[in-house]
PDB file of N, CA and C in Angstrom:
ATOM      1  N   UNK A   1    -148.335 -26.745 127.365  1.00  0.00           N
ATOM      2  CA  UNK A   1    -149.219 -26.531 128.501  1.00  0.00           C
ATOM      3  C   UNK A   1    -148.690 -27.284 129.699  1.00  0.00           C
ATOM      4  N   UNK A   2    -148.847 -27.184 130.962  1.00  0.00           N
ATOM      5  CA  UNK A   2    -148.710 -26.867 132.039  1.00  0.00           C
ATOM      6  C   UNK A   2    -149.349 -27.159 132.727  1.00  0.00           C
ATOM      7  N   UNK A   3    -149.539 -27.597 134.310  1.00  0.00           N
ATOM      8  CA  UNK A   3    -150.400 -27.286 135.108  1.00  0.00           C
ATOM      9  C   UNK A   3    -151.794 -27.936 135.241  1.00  0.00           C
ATOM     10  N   UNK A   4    -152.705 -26.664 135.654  1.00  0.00           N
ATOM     11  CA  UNK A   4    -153.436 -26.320 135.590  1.00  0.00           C
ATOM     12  C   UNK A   4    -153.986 -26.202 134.321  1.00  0.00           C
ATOM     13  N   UNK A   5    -153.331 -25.525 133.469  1.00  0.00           N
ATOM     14  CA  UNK A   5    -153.525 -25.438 131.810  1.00  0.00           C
ATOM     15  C   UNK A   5    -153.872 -26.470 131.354  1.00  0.00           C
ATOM     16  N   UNK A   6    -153.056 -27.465 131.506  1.00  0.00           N
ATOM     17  CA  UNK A   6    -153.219 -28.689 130.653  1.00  0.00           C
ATOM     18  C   UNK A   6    -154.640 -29.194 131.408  1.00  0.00           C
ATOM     19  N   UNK A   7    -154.929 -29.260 132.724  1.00  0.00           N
ATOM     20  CA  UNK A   7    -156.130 -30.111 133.137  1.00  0.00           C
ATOM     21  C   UNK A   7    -157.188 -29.032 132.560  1.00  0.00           C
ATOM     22  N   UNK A   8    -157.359 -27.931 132.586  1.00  0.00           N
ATOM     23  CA  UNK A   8    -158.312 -27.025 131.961  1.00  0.00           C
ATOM     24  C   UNK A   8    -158.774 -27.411 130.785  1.00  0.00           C
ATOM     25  N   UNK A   9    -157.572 -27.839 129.515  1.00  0.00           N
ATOM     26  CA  UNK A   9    -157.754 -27.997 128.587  1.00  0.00           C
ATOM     27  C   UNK A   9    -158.509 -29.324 128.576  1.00  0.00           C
ATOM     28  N   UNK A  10    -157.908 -30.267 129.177  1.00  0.00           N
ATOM     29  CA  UNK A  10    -158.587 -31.415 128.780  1.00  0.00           C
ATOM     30  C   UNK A  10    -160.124 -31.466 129.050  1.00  0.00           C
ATOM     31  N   UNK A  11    -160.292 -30.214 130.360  1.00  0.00           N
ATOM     32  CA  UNK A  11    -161.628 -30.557 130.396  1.00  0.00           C
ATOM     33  C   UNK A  11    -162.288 -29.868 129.639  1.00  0.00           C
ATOM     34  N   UNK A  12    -161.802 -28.748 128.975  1.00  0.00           N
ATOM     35  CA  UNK A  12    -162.599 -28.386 127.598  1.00  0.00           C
ATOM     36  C   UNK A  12    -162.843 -29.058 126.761  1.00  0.00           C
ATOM     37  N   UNK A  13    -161.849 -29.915 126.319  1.00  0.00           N
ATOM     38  CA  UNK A  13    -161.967 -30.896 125.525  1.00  0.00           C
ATOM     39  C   UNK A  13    -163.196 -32.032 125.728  1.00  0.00           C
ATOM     40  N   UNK A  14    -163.326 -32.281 126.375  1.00  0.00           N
ATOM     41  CA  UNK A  14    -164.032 -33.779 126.709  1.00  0.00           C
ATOM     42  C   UNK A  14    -165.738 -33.106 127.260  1.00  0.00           C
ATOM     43  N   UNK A  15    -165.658 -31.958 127.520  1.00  0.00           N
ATOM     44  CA  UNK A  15    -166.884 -30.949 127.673  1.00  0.00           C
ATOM     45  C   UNK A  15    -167.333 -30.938 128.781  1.00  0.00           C
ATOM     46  N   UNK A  16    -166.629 -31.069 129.721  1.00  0.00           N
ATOM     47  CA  UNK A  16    -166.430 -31.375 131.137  1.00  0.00           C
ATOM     48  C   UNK A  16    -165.774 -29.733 132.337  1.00  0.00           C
ATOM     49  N   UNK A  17    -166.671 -29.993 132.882  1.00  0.00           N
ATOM     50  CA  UNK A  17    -166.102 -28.408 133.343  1.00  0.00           C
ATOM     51  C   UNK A  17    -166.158 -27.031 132.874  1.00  0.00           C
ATOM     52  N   UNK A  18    -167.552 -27.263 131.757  1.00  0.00           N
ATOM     53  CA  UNK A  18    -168.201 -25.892 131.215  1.00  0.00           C
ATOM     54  C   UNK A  18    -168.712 -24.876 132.340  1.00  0.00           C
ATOM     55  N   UNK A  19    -168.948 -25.633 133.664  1.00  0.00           N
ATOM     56  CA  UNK A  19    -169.805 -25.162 134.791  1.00  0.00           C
ATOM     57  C   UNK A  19    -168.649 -24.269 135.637  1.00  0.00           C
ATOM     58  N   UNK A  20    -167.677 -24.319 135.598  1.00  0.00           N
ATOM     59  CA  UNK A  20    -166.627 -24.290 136.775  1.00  0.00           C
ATOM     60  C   UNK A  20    -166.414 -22.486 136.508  1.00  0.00           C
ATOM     61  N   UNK A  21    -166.240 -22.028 135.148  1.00  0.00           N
ATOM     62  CA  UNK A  21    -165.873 -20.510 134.985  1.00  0.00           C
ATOM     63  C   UNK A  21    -166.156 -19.647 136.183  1.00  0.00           C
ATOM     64  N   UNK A  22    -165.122 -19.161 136.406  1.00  0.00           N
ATOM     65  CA  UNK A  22    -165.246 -17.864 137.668  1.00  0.00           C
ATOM     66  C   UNK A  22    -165.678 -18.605 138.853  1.00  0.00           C
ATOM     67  N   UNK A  23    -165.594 -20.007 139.271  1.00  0.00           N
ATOM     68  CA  UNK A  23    -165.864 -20.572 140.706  1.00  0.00           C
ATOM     69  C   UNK A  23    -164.660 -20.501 141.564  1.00  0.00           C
ATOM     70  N   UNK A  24    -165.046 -20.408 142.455  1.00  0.00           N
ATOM     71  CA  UNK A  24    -163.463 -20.416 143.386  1.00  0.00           C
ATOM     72  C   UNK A  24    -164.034 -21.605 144.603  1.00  0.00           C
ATOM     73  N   UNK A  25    -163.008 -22.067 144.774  1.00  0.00           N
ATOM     74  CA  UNK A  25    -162.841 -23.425 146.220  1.00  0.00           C
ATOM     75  C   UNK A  25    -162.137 -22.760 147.103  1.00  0.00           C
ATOM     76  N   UNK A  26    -162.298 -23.334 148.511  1.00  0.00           N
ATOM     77  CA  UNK A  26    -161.051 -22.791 149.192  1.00  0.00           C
ATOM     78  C   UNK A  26    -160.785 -24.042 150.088  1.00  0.00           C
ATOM     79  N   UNK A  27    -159.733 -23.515 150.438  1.00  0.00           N
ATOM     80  CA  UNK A  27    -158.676 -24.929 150.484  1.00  0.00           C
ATOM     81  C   UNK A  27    -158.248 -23.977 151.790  1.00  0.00           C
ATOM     82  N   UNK A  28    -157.415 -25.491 152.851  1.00  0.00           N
ATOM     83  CA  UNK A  28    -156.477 -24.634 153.847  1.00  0.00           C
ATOM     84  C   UNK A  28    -154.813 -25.626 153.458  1.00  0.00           C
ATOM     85  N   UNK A  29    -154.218 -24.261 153.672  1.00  0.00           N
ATOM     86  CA  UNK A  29    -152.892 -25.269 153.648  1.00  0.00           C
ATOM     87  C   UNK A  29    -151.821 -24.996 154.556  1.00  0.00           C
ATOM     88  N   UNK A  30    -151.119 -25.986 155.097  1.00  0.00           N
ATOM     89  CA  UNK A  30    -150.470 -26.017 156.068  1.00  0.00           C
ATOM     90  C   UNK A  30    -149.016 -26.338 155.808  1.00  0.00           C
ATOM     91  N   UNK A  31    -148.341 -25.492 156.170  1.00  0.00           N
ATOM     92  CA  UNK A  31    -146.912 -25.706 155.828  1.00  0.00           C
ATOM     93  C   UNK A  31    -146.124 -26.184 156.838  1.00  0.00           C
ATOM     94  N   UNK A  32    -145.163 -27.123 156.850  1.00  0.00           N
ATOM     95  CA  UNK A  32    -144.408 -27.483 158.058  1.00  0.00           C
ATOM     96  C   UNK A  32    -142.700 -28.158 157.453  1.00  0.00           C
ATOM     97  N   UNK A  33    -142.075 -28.336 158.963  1.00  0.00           N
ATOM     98  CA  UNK A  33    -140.615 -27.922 158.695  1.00  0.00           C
ATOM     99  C   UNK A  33    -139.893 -26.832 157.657  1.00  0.00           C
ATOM    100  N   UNK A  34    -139.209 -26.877 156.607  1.00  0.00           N
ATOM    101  CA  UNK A  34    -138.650 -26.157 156.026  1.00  0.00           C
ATOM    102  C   UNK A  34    -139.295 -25.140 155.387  1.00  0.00           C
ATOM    103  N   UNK A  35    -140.478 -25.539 154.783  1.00  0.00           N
ATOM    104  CA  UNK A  35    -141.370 -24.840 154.010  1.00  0.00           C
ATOM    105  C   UNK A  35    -141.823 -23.739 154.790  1.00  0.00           C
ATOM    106  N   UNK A  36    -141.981 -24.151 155.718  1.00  0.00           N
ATOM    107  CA  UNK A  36    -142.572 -23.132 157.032  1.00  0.00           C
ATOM    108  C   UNK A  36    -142.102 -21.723 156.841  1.00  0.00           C
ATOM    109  N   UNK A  37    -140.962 -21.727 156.425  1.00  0.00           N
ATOM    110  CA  UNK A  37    -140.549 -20.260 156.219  1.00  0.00           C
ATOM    111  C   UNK A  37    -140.805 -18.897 155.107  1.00  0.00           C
ATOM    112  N   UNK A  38    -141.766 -20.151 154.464  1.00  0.00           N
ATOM    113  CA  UNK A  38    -142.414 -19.222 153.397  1.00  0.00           C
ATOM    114  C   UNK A  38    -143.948 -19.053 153.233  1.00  0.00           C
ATOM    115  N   UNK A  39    -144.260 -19.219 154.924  1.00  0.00           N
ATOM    116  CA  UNK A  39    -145.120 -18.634 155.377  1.00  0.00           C
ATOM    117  C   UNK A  39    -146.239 -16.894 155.593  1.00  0.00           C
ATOM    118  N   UNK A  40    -144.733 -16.539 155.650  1.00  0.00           N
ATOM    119  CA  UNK A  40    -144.986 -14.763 155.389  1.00  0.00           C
ATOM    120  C   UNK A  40    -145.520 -14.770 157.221  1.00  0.00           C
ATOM    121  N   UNK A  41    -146.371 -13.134 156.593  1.00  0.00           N
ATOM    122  CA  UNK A  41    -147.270 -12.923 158.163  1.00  0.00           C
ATOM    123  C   UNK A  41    -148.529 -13.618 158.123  1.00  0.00           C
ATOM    124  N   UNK A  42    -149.391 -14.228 157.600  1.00  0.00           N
ATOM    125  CA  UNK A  42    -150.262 -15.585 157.396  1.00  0.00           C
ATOM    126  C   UNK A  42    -150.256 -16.220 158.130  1.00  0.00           C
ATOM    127  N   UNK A  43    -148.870 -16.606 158.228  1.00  0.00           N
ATOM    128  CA  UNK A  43    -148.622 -17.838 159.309  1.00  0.00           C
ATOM    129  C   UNK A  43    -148.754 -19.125 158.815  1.00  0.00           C
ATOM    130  N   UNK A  44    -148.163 -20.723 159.346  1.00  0.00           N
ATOM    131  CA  UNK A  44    -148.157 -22.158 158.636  1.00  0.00           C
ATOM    132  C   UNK A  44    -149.184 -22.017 158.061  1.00  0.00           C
ATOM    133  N   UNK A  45    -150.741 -22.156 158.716  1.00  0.00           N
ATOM    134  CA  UNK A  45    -151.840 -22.583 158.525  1.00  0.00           C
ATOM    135  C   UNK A  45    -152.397 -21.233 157.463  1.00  0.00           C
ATOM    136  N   UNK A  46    -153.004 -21.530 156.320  1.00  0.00           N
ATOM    137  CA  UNK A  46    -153.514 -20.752 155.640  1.00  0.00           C
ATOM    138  C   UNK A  46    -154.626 -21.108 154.685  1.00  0.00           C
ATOM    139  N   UNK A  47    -155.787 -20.299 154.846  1.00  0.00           N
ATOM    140  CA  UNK A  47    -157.189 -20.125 154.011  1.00  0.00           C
ATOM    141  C   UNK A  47    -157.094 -19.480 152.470  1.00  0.00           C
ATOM    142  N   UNK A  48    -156.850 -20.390 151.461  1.00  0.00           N
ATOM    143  CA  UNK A  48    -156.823 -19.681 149.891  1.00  0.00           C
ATOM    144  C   UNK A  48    -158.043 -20.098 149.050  1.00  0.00           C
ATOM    145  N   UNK A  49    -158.202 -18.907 148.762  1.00  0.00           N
ATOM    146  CA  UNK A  49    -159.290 -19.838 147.497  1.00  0.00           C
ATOM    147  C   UNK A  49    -158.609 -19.465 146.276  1.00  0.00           C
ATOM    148  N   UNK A  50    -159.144 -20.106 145.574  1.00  0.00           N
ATOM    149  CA  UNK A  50    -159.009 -20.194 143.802  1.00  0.00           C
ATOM    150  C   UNK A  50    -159.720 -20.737 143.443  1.00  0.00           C
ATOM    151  N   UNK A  51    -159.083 -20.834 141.943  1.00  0.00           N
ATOM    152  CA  UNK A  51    -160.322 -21.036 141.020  1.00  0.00           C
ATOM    153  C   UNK A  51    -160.381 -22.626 140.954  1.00  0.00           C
ATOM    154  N   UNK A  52    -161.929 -22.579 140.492  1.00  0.00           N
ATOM    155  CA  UNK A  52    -162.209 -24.212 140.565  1.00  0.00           C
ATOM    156  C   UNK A  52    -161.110 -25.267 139.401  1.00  0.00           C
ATOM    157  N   UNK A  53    -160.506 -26.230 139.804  1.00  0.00           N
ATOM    158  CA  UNK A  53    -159.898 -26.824 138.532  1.00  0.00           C
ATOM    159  C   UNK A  53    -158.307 -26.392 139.534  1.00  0.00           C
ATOM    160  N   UNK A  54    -157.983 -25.902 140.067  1.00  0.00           N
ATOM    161  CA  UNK A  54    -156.510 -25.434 140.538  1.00  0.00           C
ATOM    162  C   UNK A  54    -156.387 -27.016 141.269  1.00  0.00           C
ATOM    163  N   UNK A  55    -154.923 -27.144 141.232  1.00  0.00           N
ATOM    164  CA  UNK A  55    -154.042 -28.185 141.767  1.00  0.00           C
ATOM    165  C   UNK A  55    -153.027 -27.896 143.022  1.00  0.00           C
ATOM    166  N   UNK A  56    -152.415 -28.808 143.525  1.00  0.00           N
ATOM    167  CA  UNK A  56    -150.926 -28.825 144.092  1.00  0.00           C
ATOM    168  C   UNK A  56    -150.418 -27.864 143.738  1.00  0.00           C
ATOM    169  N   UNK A  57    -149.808 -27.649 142.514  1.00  0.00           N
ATOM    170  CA  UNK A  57    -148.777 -26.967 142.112  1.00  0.00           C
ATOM    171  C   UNK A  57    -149.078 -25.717 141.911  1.00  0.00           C
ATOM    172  N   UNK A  58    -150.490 -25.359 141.623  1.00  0.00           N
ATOM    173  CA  UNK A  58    -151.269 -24.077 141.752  1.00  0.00           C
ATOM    174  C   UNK A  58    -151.188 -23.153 143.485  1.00  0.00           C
ATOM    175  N   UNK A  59    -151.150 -24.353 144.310  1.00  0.00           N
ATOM    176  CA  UNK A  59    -151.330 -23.966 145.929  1.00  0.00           C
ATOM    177  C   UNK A  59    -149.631 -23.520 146.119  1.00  0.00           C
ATOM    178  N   UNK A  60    -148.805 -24.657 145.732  1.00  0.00           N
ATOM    179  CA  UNK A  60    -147.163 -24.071 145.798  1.00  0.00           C
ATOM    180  C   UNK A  60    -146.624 -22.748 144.495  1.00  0.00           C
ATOM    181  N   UNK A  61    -147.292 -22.723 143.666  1.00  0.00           N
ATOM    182  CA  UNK A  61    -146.877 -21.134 143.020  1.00  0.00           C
ATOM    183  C   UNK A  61    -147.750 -20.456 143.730  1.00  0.00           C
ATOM    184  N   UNK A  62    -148.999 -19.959 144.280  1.00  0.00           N
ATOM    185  CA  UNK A  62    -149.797 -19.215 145.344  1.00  0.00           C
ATOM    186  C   UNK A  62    -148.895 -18.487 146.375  1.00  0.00           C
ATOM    187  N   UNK A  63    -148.175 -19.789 147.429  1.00  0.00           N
ATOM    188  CA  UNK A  63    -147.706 -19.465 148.636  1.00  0.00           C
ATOM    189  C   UNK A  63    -146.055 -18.845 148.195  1.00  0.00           C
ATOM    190  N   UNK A  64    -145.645 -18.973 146.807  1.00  0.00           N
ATOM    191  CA  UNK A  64    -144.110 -18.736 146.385  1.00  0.00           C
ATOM    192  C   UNK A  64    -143.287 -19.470 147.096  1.00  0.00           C
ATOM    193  N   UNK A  65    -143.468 -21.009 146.995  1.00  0.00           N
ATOM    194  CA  UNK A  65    -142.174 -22.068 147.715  1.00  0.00           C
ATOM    195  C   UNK A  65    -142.084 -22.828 146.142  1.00  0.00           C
ATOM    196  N   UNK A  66    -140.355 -22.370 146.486  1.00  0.00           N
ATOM    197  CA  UNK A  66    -139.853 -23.404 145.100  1.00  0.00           C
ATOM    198  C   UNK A  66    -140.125 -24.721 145.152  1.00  0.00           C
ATOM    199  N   UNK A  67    -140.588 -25.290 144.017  1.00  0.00           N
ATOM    200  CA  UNK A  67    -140.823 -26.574 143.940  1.00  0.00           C
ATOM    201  C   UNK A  67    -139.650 -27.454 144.693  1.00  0.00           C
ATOM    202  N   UNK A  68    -138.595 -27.286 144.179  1.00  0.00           N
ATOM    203  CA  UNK A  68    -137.787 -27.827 144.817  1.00  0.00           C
ATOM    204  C   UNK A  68    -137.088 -27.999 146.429  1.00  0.00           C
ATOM    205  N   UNK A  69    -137.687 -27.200 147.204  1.00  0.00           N
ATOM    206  CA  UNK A  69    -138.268 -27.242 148.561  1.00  0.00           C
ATOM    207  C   UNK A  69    -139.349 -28.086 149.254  1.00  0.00           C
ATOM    208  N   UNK A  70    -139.822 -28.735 148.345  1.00  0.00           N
ATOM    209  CA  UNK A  70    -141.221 -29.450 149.001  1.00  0.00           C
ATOM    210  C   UNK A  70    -140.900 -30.926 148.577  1.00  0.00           C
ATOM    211  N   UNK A  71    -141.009 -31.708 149.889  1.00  0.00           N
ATOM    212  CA  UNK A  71    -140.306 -32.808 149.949  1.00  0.00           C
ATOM    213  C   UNK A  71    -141.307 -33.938 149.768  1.00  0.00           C
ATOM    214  N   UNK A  72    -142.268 -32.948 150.585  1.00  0.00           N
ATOM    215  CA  UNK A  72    -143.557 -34.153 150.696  1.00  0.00           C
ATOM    216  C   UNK A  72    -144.957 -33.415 150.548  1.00  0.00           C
ATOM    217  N   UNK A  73    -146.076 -33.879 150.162  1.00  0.00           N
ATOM    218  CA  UNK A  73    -147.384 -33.450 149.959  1.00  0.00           C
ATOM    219  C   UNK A  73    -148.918 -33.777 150.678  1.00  0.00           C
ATOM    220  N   UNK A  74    -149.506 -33.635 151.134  1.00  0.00           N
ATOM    221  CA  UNK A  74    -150.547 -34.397 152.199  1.00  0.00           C
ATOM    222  C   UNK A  74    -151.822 -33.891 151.440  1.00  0.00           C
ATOM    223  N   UNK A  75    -152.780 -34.097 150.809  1.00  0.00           N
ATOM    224  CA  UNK A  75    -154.546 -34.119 150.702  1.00  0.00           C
ATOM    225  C   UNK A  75    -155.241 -34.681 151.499  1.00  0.00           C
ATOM    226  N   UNK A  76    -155.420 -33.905 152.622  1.00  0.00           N
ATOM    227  CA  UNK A  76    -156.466 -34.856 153.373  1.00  0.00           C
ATOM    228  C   UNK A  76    -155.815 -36.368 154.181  1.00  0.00           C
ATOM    229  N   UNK A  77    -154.734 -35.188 154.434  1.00  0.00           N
ATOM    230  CA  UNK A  77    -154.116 -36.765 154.703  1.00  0.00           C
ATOM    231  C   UNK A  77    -153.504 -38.004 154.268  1.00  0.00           C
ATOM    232  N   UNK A  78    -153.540 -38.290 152.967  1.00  0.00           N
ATOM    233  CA  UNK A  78    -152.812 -38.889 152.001  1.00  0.00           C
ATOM    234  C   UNK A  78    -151.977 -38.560 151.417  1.00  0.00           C
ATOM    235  N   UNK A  79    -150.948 -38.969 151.636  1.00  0.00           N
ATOM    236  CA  UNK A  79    -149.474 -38.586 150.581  1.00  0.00           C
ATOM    237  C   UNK A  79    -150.203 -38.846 149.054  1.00  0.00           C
ATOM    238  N   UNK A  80    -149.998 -37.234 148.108  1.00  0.00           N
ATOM    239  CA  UNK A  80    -150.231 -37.559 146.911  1.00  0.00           C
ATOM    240  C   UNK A  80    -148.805 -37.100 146.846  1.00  0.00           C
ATOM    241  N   UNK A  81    -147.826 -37.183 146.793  1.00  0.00           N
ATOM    242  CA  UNK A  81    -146.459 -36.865 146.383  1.00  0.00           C
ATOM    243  C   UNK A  81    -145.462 -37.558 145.446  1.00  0.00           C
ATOM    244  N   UNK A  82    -146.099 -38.371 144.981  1.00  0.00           N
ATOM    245  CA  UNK A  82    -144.850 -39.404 144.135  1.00  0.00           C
ATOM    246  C   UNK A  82    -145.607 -39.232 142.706  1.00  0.00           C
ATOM    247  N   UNK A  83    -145.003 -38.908 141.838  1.00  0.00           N
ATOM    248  CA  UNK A  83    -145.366 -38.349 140.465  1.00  0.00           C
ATOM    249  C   UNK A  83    -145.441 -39.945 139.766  1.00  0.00           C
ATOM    250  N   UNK A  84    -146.237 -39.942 138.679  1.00  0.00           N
ATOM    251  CA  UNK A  84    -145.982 -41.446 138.023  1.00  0.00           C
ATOM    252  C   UNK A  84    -144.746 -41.190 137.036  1.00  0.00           C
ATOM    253  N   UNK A  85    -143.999 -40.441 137.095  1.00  0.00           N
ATOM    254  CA  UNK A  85    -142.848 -40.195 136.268  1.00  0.00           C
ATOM    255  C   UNK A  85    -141.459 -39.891 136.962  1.00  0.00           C
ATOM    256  N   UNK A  86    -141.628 -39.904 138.278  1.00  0.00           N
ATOM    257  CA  UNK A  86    -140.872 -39.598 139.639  1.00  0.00           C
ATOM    258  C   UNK A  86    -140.905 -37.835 139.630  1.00  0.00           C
ATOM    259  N   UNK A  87    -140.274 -37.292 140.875  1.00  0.00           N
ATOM    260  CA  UNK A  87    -140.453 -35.929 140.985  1.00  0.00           C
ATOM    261  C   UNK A  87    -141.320 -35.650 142.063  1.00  0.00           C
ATOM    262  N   UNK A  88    -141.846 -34.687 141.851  1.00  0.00           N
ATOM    263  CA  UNK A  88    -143.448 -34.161 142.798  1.00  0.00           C
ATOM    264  C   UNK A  88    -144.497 -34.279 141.908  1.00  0.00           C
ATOM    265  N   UNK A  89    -145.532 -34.901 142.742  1.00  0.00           N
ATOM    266  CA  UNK A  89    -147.294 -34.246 141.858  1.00  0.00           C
ATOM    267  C   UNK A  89    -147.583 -33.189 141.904  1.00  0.00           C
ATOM    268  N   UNK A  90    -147.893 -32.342 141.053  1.00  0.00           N
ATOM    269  CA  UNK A  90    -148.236 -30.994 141.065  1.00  0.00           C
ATOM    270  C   UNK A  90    -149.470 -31.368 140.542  1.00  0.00           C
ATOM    271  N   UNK A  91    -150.497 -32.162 139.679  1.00  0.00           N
ATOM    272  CA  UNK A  91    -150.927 -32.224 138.756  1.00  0.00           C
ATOM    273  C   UNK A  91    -152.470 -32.732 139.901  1.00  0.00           C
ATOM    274  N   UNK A  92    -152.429 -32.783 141.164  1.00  0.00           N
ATOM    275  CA  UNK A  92    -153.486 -33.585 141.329  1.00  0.00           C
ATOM    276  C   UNK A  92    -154.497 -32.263 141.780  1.00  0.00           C
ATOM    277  N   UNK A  93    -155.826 -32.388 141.347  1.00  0.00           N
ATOM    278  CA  UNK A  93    -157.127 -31.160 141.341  1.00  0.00           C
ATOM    279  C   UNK A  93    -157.323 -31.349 142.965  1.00  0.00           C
ATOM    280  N   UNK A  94    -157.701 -30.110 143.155  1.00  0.00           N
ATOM    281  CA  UNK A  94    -158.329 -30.051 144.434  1.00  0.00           C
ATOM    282  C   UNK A  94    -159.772 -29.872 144.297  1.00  0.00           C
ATOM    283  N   UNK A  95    -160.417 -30.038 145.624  1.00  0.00           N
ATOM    284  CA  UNK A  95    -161.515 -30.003 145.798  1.00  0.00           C
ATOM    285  C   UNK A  95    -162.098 -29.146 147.085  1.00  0.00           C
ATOM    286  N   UNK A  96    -163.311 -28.699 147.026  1.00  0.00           N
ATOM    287  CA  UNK A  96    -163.274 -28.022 147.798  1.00  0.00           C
ATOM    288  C   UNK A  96    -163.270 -28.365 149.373  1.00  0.00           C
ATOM    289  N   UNK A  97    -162.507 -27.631 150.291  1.00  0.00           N
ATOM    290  CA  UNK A  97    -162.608 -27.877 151.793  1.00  0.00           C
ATOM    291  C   UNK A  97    -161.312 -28.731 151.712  1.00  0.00           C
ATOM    292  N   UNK A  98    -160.483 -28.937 150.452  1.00  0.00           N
ATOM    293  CA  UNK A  98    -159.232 -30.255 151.435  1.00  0.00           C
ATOM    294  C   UNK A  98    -158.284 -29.078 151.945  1.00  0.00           C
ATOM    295  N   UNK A  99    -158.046 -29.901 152.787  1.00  0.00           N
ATOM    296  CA  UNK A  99    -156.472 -29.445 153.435  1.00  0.00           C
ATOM    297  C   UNK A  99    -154.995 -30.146 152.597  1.00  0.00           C
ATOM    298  N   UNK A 100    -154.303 -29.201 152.361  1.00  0.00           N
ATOM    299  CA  UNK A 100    -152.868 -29.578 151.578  1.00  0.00           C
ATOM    300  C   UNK A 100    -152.147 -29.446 152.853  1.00  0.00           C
ATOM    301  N   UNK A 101    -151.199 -30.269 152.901  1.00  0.00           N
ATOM    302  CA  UNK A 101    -149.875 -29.632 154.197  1.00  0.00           C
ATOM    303  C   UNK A 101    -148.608 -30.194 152.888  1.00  0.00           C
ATOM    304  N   UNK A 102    -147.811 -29.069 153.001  1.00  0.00           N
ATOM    305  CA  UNK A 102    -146.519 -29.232 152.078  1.00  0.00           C
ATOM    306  C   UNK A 102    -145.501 -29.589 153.805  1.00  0.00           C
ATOM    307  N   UNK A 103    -144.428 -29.748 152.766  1.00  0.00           N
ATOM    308  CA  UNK A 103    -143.182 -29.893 154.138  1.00  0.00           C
ATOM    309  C   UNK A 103    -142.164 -30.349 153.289  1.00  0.00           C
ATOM    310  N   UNK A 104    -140.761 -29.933 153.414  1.00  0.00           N
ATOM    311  CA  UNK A 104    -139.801 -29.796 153.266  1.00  0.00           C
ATOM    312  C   UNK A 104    -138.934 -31.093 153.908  1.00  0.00           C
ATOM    313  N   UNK A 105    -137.810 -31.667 153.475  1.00  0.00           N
ATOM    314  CA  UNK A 105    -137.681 -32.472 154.546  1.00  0.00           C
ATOM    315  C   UNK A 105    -137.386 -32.743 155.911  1.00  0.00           C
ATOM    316  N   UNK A 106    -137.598 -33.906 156.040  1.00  0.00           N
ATOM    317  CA  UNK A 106    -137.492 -34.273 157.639  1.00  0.00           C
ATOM    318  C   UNK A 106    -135.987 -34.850 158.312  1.00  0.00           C
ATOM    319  N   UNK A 107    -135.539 -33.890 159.113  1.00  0.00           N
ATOM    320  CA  UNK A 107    -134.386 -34.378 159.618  1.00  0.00           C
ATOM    321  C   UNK A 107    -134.038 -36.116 160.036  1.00  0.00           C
ATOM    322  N   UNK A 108    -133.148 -36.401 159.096  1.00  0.00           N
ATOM    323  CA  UNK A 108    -132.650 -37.599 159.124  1.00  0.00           C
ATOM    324  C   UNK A 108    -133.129 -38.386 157.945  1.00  0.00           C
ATOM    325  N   UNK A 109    -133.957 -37.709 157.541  1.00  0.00           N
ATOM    326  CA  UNK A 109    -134.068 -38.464 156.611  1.00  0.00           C
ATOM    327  C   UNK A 109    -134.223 -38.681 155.107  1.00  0.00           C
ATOM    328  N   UNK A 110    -134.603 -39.250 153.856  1.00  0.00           N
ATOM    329  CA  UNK A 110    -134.153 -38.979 152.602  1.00  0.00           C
ATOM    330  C   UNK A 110    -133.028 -37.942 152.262  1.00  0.00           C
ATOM    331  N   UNK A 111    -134.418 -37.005 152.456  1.00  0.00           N
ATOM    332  CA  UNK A 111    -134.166 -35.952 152.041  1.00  0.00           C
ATOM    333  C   UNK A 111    -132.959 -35.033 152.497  1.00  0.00           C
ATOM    334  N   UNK A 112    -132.427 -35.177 153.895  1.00  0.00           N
ATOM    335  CA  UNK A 112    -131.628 -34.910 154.122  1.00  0.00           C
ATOM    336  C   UNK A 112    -129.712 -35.016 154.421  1.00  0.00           C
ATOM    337  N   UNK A 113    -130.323 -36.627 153.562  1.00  0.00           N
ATOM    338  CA  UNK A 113    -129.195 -37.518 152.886  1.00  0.00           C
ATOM    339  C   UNK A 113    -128.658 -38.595 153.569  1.00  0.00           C
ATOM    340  N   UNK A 114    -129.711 -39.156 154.439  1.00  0.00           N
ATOM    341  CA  UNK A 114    -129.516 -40.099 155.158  1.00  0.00           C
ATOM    342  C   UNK A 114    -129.839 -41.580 154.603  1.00  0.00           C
ATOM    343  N   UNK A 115    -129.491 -42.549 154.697  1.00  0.00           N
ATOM    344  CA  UNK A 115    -129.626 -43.544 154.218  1.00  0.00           C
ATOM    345  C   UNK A 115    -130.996 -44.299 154.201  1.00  0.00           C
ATOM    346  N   UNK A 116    -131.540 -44.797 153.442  1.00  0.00           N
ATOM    347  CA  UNK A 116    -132.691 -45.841 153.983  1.00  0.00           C
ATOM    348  C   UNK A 116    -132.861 -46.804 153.987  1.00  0.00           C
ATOM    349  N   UNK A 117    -133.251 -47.776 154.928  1.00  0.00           N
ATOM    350  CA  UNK A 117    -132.979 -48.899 155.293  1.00  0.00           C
ATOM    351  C   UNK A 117    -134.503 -49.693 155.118  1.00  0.00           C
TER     352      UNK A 117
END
């Protein structure tokens, strides 16, 4: 399991989230620098809903940007992006009304193989 899968499961498990079946949230998400281009006709800024229990990684398979394109992650404004295992968080639940902004990296920097000081 996966994903979304795996948080589903657990909340079956623990009996948590019997309520959620067939709910949908909606979320806006905002794409910027690189990512931007997998925008479509939508445009950066975009209104999705899904189902209740969906994550990060649920919003980046949605919009079709390879994981490996997304440099950085924003909820509301908070970088949730650093995995406790390194990588990306895909794993963190949304809620309803947050804003995600993905982004690709930023010229000059990490990501684009610049040094850090």
């Amino acid at each position: 399991m996966h994903g979304t899968e795996a948080t589903m499961r657990r909340m079956q498990i623990a009996g948590i989230g019997h309520n959620i079946d067939g709910r949908l949230i909606t979320i806006e998400a905002r794409l910027f620098n690189s990512v931007s281009k997998f925008a479509g006709k939508d445009g950066p800024f975009q209104t999705l809903s899904l189902p209740a229990g969906s994550s990060v990684g649920d919003v980046i398979r949605a919009l079709s940007i390879p994981l490996a394109e997304v440099y950085l992650v924003m909820r509301n404004g908070r970088d949730v992006t650093p995995s406790l295992y390194g990588g990306l968080n895909t794993e963190s639940v949304l809620d309803e009304g947050d804003v995600i902004a993905l982004s690709g990296p930023v010229p000059y920097s990490w990501g684009y193989g610049a040094p850090v000081v």
